[in-house]
C-alpha atoms as a PDB file:
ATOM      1  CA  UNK A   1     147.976 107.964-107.026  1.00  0.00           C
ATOM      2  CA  UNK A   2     151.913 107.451-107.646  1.00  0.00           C
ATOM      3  CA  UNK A   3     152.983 106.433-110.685  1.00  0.00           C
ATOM      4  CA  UNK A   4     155.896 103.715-111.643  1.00  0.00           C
ATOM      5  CA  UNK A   5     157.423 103.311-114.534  1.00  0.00           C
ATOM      6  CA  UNK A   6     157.917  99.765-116.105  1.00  0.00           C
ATOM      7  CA  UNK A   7     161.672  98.603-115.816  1.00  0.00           C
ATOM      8  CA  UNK A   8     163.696 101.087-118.213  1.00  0.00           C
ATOM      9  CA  UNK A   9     160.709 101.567-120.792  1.00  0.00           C
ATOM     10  CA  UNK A  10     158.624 105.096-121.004  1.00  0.00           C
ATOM     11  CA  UNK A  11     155.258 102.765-119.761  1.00  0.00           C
ATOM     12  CA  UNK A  12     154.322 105.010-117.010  1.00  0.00           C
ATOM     13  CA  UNK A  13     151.639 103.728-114.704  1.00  0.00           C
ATOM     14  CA  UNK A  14     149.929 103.920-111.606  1.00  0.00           C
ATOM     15  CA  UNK A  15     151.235 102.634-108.991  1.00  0.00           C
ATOM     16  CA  UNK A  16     148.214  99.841-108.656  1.00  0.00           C
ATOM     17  CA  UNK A  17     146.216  99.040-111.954  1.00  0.00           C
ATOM     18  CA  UNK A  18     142.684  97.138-112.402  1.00  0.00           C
ATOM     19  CA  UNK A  19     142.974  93.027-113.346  1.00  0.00           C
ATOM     20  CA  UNK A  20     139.470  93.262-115.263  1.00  0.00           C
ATOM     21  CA  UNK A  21     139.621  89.173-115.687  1.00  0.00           C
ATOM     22  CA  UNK A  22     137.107  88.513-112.614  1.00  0.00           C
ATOM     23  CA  UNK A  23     134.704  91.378-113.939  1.00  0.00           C
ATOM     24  CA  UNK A  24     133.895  88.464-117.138  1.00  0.00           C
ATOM     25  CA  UNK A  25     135.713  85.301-116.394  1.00  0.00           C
ATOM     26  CA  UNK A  26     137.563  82.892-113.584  1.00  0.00           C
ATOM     27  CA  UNK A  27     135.368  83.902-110.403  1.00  0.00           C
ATOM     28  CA  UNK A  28     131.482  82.844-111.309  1.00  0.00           C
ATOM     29  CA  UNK A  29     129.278  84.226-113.024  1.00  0.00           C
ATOM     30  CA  UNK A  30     130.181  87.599-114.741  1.00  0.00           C
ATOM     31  CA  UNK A  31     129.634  91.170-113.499  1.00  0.00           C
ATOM     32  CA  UNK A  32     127.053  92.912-114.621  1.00  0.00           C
ATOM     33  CA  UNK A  33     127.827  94.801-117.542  1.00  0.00           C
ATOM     34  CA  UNK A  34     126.770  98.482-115.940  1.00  0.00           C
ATOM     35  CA  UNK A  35     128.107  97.749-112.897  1.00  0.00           C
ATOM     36  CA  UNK A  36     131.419  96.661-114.148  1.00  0.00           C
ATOM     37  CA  UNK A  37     131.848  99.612-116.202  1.00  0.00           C
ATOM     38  CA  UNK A  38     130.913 102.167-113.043  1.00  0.00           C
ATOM     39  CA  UNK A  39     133.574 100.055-111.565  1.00  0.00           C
ATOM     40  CA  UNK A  40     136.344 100.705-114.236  1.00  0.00           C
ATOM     41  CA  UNK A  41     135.257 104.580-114.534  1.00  0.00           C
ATOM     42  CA  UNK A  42     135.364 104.791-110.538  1.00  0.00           C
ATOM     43  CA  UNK A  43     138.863 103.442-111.066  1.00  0.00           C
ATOM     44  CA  UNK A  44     140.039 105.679-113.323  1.00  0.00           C
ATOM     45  CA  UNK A  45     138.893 108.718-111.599  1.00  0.00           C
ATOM     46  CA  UNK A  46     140.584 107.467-108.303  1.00  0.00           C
ATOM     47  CA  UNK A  47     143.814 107.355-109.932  1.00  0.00           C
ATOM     48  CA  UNK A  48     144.035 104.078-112.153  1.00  0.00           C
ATOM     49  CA  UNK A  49     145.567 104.419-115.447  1.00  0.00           C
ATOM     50  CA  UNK A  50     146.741 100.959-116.005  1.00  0.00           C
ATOM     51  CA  UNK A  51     143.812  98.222-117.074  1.00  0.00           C
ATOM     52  CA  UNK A  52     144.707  94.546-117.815  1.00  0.00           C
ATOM     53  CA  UNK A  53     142.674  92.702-119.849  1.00  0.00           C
ATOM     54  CA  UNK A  54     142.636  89.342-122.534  1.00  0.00           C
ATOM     55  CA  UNK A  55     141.588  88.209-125.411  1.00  0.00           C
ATOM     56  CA  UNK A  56     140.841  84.627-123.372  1.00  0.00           C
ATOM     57  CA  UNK A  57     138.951  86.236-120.590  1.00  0.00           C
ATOM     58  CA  UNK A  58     135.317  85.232-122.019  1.00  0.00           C
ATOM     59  CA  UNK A  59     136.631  84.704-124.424  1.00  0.00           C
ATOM     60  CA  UNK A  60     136.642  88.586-126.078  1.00  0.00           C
ATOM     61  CA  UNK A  61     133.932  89.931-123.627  1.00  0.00           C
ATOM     62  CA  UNK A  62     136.449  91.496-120.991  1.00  0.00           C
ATOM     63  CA  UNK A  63     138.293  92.827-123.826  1.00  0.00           C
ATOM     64  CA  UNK A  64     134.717  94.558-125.836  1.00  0.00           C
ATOM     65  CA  UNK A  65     133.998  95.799-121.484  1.00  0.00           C
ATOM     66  CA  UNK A  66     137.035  97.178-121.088  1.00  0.00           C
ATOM     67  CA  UNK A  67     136.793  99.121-124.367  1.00  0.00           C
ATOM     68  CA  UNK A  68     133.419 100.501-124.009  1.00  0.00           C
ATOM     69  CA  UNK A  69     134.035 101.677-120.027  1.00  0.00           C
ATOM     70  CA  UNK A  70     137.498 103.518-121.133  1.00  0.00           C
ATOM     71  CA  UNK A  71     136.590 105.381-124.443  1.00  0.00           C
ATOM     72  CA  UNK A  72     135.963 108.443-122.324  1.00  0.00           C
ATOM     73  CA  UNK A  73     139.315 108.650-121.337  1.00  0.00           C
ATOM     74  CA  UNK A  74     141.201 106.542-123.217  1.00  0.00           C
ATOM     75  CA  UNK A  75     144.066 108.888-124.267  1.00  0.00           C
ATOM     76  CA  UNK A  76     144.950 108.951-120.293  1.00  0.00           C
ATOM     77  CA  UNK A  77     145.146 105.065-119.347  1.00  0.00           C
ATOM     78  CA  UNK A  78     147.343 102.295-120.451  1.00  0.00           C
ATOM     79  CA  UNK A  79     145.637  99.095-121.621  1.00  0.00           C
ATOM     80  CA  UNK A  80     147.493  95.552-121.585  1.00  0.00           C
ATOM     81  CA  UNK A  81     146.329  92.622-123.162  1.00  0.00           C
ATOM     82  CA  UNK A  82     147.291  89.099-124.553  1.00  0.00           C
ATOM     83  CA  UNK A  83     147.693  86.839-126.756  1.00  0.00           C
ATOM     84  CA  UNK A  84     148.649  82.989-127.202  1.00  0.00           C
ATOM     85  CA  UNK A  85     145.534  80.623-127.150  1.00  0.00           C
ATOM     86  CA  UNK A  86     144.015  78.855-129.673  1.00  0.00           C
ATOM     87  CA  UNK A  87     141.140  80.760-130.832  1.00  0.00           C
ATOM     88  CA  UNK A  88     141.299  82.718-126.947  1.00  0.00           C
ATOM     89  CA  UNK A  89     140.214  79.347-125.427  1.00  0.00           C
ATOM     90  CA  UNK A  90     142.716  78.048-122.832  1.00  0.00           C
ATOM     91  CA  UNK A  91     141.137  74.822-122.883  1.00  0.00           C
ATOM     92  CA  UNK A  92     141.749  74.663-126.440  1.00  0.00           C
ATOM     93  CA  UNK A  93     145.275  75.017-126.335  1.00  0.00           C
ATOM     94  CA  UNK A  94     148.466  77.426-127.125  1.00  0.00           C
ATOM     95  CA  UNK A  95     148.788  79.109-130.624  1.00  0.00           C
ATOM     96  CA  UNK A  96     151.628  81.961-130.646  1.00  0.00           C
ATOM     97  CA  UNK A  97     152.469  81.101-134.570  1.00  0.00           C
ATOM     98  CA  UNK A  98     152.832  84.678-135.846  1.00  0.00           C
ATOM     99  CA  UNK A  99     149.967  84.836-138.094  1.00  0.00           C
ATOM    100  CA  UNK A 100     148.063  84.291-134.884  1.00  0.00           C
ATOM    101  CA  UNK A 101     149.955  86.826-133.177  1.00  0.00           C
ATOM    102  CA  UNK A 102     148.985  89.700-135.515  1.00  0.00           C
ATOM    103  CA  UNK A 103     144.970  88.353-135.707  1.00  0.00           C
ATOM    104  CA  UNK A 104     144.813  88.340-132.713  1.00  0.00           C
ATOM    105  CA  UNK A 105     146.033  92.288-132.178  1.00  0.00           C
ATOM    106  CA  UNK A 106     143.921  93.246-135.321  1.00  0.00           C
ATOM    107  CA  UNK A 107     140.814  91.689-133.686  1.00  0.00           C
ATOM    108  CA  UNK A 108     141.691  93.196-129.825  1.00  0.00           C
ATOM    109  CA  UNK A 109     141.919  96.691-131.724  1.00  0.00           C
ATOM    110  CA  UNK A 110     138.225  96.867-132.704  1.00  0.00           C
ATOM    111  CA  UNK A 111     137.288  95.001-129.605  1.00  0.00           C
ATOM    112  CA  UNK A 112     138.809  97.501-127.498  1.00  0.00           C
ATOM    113  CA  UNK A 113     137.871 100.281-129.173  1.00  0.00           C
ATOM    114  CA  UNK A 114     141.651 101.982-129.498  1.00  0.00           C
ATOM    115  CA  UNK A 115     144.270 102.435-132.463  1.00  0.00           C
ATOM    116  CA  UNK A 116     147.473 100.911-130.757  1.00  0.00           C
ATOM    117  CA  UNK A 117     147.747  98.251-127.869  1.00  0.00           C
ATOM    118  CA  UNK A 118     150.030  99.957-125.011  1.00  0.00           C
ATOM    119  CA  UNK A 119     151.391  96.719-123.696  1.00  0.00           C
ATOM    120  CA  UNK A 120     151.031  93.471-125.856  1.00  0.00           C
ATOM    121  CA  UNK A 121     151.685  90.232-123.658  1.00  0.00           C
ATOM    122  CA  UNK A 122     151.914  86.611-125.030  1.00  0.00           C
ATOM    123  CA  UNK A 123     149.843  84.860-122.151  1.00  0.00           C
ATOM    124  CA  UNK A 124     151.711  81.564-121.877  1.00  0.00           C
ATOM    125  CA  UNK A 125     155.029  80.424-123.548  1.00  0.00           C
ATOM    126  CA  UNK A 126     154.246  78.352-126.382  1.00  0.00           C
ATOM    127  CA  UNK A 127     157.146  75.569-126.731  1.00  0.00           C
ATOM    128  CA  UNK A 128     155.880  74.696-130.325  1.00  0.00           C
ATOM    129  CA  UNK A 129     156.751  78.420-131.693  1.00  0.00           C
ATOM    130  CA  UNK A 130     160.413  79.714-131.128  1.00  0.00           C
ATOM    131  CA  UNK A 131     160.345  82.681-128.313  1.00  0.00           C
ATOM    132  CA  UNK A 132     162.656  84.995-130.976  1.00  0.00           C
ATOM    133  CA  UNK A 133     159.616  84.527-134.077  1.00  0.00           C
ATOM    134  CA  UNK A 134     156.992  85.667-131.414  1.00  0.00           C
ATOM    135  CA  UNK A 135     159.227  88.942-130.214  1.00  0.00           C
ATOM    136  CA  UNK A 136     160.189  89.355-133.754  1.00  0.00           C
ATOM    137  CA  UNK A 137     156.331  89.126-134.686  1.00  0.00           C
ATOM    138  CA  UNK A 138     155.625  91.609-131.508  1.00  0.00           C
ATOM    139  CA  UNK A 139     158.702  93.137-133.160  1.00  0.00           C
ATOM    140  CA  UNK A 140     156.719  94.265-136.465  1.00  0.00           C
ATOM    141  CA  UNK A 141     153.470  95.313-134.817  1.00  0.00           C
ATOM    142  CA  UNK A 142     155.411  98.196-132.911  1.00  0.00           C
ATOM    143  CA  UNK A 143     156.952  98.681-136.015  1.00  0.00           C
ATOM    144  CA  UNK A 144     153.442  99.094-137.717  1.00  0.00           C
ATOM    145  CA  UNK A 145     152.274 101.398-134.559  1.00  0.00           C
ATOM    146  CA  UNK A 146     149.774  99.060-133.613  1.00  0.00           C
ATOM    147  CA  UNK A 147     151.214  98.259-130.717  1.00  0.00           C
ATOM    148  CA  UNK A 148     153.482  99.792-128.143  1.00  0.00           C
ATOM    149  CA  UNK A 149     155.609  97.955-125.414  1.00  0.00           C
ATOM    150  CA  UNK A 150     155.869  93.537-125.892  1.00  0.00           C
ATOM    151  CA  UNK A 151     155.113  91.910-122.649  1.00  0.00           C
ATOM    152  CA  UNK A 152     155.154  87.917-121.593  1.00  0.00           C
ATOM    153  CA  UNK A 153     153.439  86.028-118.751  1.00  0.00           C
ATOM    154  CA  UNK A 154     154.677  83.283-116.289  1.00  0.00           C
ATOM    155  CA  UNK A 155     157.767  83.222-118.523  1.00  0.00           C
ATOM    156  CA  UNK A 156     161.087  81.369-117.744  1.00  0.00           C
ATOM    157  CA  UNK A 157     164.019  83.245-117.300  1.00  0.00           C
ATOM    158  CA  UNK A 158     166.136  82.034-120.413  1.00  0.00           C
ATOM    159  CA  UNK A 159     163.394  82.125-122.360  1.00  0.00           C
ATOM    160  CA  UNK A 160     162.414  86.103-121.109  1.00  0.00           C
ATOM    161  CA  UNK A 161     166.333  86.796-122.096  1.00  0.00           C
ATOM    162  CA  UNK A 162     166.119  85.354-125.663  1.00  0.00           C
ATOM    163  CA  UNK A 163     162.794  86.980-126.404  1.00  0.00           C
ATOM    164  CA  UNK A 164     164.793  90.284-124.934  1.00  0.00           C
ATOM    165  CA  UNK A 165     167.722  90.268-127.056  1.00  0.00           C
ATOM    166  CA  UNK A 166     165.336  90.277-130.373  1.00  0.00           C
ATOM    167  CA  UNK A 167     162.086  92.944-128.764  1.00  0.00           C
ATOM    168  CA  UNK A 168     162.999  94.493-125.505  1.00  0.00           C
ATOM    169  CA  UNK A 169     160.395  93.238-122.745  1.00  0.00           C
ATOM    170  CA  UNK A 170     158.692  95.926-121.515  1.00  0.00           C
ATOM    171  CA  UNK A 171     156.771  93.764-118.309  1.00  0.00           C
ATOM    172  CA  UNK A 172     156.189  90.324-117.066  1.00  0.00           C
ATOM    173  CA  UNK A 173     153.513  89.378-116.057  1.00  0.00           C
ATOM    174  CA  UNK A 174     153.628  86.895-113.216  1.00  0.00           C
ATOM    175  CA  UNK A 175     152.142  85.495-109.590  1.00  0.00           C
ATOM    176  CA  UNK A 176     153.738  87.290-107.471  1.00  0.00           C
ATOM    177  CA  UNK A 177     152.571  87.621-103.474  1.00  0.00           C
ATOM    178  CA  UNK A 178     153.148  87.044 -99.707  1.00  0.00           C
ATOM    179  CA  UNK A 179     151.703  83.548-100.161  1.00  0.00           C
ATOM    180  CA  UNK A 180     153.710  82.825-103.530  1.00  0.00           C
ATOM    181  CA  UNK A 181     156.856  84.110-103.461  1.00  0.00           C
ATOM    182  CA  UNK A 182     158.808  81.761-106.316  1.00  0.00           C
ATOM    183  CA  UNK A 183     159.768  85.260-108.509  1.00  0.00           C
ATOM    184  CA  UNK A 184     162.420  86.122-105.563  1.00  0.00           C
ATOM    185  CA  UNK A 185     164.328  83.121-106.674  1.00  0.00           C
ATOM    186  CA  UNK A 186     165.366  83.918-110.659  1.00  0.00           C
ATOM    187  CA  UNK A 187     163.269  86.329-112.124  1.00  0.00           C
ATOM    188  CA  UNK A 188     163.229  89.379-109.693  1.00  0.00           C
ATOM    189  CA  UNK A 189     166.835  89.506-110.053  1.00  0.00           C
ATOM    190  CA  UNK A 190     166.675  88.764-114.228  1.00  0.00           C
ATOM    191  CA  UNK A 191     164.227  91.483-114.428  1.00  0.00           C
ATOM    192  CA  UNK A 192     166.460  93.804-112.435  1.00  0.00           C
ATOM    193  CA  UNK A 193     169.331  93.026-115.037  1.00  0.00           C
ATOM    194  CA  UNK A 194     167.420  93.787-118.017  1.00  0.00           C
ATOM    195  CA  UNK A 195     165.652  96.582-116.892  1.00  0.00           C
ATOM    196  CA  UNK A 196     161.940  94.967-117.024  1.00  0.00           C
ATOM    197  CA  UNK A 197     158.938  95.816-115.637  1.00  0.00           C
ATOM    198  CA  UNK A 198     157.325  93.374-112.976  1.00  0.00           C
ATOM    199  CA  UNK A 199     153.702  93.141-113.028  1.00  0.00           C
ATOM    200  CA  UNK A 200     152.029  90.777-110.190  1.00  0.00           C
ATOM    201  CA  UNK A 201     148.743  89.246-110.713  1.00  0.00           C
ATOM    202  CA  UNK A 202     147.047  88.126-107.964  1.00  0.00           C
ATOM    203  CA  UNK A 203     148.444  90.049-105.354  1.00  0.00           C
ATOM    204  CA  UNK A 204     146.206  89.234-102.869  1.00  0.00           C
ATOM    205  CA  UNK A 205     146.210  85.461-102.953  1.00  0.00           C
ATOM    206  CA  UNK A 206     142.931  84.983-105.310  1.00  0.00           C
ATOM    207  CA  UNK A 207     141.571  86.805-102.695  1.00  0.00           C
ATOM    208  CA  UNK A 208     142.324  84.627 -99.760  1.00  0.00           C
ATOM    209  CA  UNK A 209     145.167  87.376 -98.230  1.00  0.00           C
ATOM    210  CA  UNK A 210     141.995  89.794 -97.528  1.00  0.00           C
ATOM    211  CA  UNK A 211     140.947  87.636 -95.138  1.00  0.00           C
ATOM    212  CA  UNK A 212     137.483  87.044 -96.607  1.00  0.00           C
ATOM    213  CA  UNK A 213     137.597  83.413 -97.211  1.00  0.00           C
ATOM    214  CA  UNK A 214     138.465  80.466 -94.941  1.00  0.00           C
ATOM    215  CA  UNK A 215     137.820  77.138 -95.156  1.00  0.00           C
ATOM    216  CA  UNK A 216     134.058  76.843 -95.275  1.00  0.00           C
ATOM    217  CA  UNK A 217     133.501  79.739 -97.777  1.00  0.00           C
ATOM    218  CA  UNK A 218     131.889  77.751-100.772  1.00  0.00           C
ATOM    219  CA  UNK A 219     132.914  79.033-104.511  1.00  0.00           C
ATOM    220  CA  UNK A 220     130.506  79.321-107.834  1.00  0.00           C
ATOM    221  CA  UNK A 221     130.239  76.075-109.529  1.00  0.00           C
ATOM    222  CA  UNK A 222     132.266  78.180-112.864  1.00  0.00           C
ATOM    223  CA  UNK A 223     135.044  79.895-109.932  1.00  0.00           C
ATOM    224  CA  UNK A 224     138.132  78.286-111.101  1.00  0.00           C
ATOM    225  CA  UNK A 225     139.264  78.502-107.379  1.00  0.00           C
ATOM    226  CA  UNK A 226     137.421  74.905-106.998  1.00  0.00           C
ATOM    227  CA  UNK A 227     140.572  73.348-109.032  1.00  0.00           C
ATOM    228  CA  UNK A 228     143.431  75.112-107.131  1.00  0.00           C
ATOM    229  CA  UNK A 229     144.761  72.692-104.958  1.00  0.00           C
ATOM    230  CA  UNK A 230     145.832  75.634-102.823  1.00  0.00           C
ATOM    231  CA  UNK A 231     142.008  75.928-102.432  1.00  0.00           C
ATOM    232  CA  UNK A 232     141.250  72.619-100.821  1.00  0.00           C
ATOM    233  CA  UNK A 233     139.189  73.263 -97.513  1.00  0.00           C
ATOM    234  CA  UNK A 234     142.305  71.212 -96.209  1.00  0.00           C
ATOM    235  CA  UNK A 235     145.105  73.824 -97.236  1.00  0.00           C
ATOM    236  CA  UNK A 236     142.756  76.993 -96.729  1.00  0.00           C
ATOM    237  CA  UNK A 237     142.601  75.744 -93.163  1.00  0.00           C
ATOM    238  CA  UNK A 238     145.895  75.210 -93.366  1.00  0.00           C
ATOM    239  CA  UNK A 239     146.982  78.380 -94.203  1.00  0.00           C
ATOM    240  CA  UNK A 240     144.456  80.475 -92.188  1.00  0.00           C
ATOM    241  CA  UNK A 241     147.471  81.099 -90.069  1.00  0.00           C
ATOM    242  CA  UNK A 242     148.998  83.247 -92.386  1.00  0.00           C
ATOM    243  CA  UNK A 243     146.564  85.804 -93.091  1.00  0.00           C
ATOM    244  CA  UNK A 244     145.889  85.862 -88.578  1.00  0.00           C
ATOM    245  CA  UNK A 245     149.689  86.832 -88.834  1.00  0.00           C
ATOM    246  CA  UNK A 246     148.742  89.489 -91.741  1.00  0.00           C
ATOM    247  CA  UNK A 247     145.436  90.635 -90.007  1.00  0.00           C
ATOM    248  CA  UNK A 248     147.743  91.357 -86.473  1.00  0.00           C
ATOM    249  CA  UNK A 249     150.185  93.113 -88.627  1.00  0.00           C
ATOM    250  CA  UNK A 250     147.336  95.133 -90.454  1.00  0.00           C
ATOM    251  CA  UNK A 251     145.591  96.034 -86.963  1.00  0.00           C
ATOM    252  CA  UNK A 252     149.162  97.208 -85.803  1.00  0.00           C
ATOM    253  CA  UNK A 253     149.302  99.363 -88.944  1.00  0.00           C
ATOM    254  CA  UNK A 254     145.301 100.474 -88.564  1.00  0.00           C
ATOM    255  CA  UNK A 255     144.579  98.953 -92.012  1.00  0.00           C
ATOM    256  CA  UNK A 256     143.450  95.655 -94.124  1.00  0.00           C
ATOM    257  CA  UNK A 257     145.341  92.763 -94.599  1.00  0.00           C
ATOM    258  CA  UNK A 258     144.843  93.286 -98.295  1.00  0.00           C
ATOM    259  CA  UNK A 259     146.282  96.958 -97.720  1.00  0.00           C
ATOM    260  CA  UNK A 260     149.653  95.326 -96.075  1.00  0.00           C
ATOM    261  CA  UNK A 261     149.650  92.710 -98.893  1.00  0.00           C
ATOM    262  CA  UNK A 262     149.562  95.139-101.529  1.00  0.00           C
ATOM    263  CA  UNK A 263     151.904  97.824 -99.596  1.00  0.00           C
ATOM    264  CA  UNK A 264     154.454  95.024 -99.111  1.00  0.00           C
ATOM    265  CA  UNK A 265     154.675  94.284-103.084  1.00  0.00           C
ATOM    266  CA  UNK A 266     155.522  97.983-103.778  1.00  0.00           C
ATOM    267  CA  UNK A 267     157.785  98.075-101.344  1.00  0.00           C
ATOM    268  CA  UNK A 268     159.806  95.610-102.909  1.00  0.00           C
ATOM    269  CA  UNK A 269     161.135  97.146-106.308  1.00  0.00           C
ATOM    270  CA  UNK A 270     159.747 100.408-107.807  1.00  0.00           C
ATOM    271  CA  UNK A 271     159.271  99.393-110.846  1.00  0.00           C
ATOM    272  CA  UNK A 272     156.363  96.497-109.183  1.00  0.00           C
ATOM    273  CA  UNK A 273     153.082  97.557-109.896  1.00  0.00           C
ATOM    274  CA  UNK A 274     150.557  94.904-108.736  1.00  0.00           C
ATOM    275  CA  UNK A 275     147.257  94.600-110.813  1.00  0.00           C
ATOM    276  CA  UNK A 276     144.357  92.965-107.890  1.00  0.00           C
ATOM    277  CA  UNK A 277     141.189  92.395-109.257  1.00  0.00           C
ATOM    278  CA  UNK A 278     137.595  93.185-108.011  1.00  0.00           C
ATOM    279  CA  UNK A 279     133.662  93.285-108.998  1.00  0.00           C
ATOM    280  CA  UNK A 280     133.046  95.475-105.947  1.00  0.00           C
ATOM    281  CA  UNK A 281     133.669  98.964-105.225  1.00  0.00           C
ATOM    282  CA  UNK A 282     134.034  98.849-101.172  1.00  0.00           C
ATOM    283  CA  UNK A 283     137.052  96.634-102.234  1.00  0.00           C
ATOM    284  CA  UNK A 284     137.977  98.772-105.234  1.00  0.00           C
ATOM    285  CA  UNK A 285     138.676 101.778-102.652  1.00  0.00           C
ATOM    286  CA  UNK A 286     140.478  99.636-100.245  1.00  0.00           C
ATOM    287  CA  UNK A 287     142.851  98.662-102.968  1.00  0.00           C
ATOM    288  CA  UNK A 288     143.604 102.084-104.006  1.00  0.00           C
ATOM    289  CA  UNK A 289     144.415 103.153-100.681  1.00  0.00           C
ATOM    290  CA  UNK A 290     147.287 101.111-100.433  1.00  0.00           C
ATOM    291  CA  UNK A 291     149.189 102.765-102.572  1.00  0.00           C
ATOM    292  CA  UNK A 292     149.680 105.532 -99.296  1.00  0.00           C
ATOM    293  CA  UNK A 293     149.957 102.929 -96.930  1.00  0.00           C
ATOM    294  CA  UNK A 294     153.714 103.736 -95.714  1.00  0.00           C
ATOM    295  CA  UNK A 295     155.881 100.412 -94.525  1.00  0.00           C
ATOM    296  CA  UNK A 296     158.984 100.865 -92.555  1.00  0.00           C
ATOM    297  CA  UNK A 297     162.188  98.525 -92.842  1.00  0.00           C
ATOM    298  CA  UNK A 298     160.694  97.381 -89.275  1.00  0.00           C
ATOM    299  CA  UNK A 299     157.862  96.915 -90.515  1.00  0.00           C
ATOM    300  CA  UNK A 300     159.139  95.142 -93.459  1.00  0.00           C
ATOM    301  CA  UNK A 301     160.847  93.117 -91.192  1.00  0.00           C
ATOM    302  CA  UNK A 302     157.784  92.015 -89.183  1.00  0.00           C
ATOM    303  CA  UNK A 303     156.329  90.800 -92.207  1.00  0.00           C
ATOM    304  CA  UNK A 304     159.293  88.816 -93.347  1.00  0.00           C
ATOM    305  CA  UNK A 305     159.290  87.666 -89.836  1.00  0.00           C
ATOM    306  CA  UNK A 306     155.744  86.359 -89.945  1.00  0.00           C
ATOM    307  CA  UNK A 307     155.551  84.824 -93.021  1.00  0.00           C
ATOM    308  CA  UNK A 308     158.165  82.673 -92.715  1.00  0.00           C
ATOM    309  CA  UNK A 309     156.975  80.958 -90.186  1.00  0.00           C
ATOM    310  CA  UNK A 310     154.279  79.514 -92.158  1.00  0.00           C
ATOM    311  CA  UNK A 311     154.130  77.067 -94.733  1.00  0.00           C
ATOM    312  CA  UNK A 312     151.689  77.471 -97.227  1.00  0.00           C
ATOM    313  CA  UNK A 313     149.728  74.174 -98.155  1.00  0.00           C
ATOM    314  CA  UNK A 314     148.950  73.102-101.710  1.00  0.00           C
ATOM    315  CA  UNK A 315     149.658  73.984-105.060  1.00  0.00           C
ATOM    316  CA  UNK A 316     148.825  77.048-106.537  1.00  0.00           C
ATOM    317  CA  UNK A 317     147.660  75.484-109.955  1.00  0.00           C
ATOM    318  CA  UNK A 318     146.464  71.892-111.135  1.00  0.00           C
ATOM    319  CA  UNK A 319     149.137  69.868-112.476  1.00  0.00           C
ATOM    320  CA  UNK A 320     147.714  70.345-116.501  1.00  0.00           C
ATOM    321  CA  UNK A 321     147.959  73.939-115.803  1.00  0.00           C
ATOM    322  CA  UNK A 322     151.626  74.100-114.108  1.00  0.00           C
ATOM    323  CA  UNK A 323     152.780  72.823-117.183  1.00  0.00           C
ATOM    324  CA  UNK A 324     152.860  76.359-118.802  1.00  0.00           C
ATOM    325  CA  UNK A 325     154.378  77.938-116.191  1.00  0.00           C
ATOM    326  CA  UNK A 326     157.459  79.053-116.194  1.00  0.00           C
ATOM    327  CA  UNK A 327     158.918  77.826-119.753  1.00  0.00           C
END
């Protein structure tokens, strides 16, 4: 697999990491742990060497997973994770008050098994905590060698500059995808000023860009896709019509819609490297393999082209949660 590196920073990665949330947390009913750690290893040895993980995503049991699965290996793979939640729980609230900060990196250490956290994102801004105490916090942990590159997550783009001009940002992590494509407007351009990494999370739309779901798939009672509005059986319907447009492109192309998804991200900036998530292996592989999947400015175009003649239905969080976005 290629590798990128993040904006101007030494963080080199592959070209596509793993998003381990959905192995413990957002999409039902966890993953088996076994089976979730042949998943990770099967990663690795195709290539991955960039994992993404969080103290919230259990909370702590993604983080103890993704410890255990990499300790073979983990002198060859990158590992990001997060802080910024009260005591991990989102519910609970946001908590980036520096004596959190450096807990929660303490705690993530033994959890995950390593001596230094290779990318260190706060997971949501935290408007009670000024941005410059949390990158000066970040600040001291890379300092302290506990800790190598400072990330943040569905950041603003004044506050990404202030936190900047204290602790370089390394990444951001943000939505980023055919069916969202908000980053074009400020931050792609930000992050292409400052030299930043870009790392997408869902790339593939929750899942509904592969094509799997439509409107009568039915979710877990625990998937957190029952809250999206973007979910409705109304706006999946809705916006069926974009992934036909994707699936006539991908048959063109002789391969998945989630292939031309994922092929169309890294085509965008080289220093993009999407992070899709999965529990199963068939769809594991098929990730991977769009990393070689080649797109010409024609078909570049196409896409463009096709996707903007649909307009995607429904928000892509509830209302409570949109509130952290963005800040």
């Amino acid at each position: 697999m290629q590798k990128r590196k993040l904006g101007k920073s030494n963080l080199e990665v592959s070209a596509i990491g793993l998003g381990c949330m959905g192995l413990s947390f957002g999409y039902g009913p966890a993953t088996e742990k076994q089976q979730a750690i042949t998943l990770i290893r099967t990663a690795f040895e195709r290539g991955v060497t960039f994992f993404d993980t969080a103290e919230a995503y259990g909370p702590f049991t993604n983080e103890e997973l993704l410890g255990e699965a990499v300790a073979p290996f983990r002198q060859q793979v990158a590992i990001a994770t997060k802080f910024g939640f009260e005591g991990g729980r989102p519910n609970v609230g946001l908590n980036s008050r520096p004596e959190n900060i450096k807990a929660v990196a303490e705690a993530a250490l033994q959890r995950l098994r390593t001596g230094v956290i290779d990318l260190f994102y706060q997971h949501r801004v935290d408007p009670a905590v000024p941005i410059e105490d949390v990158a000066g916090t970040v600040k001291q942990l890379i300092q302290e060698g506990k800790v190598r590159h400072f990330g943040m997550s569905e950041a603003g783009a004044q506050t990404i500059r202030r936190a900047h001009a204290v602790q370089p940002v390394t990444a951001l992590q943000s939505e980023y995808s055919l069916w969202w494509r908000e980053p074009e407007q400020e931050i792609l351009p930000l992050l292409e000023e400052l030299g930043i990494g870009f790392v997408p999370f869902s790339p593939l739309g929750k899942g509904f860009l592969t094509g799997a779901i439509n409107e009568n798939t039915t979710f877990d009672s625990s998937d957190f896709r029952n809250i999206v509005p973007r979910f409705t059986p109304e706006a999946r319907k809705a916006n069926q019509a974009l992934v036909d447009l994707l699936g006539e492109i991908a048959t063109r192309k002789q391969v998945t819609s989630a292939q031309i998804a994922l092929a169309w991200l890294l085509a965008q900036k080289p220093w993009i490297a999407p992070i899709p998530g999965t529990t199963k292996l068939p769809r594991l592989e098929e990730n991977i393999r769009a990393a070689g999947v080649e797109l010409s400015s024609e078909d570049l175009r196409d896409i463009h082209s096709a996707v903007s003649k649909v307009t995607v239905q429904g928000e892509r969080y509830p209302a409570r949660l949109q509130q952290r976005v963005g800040r």
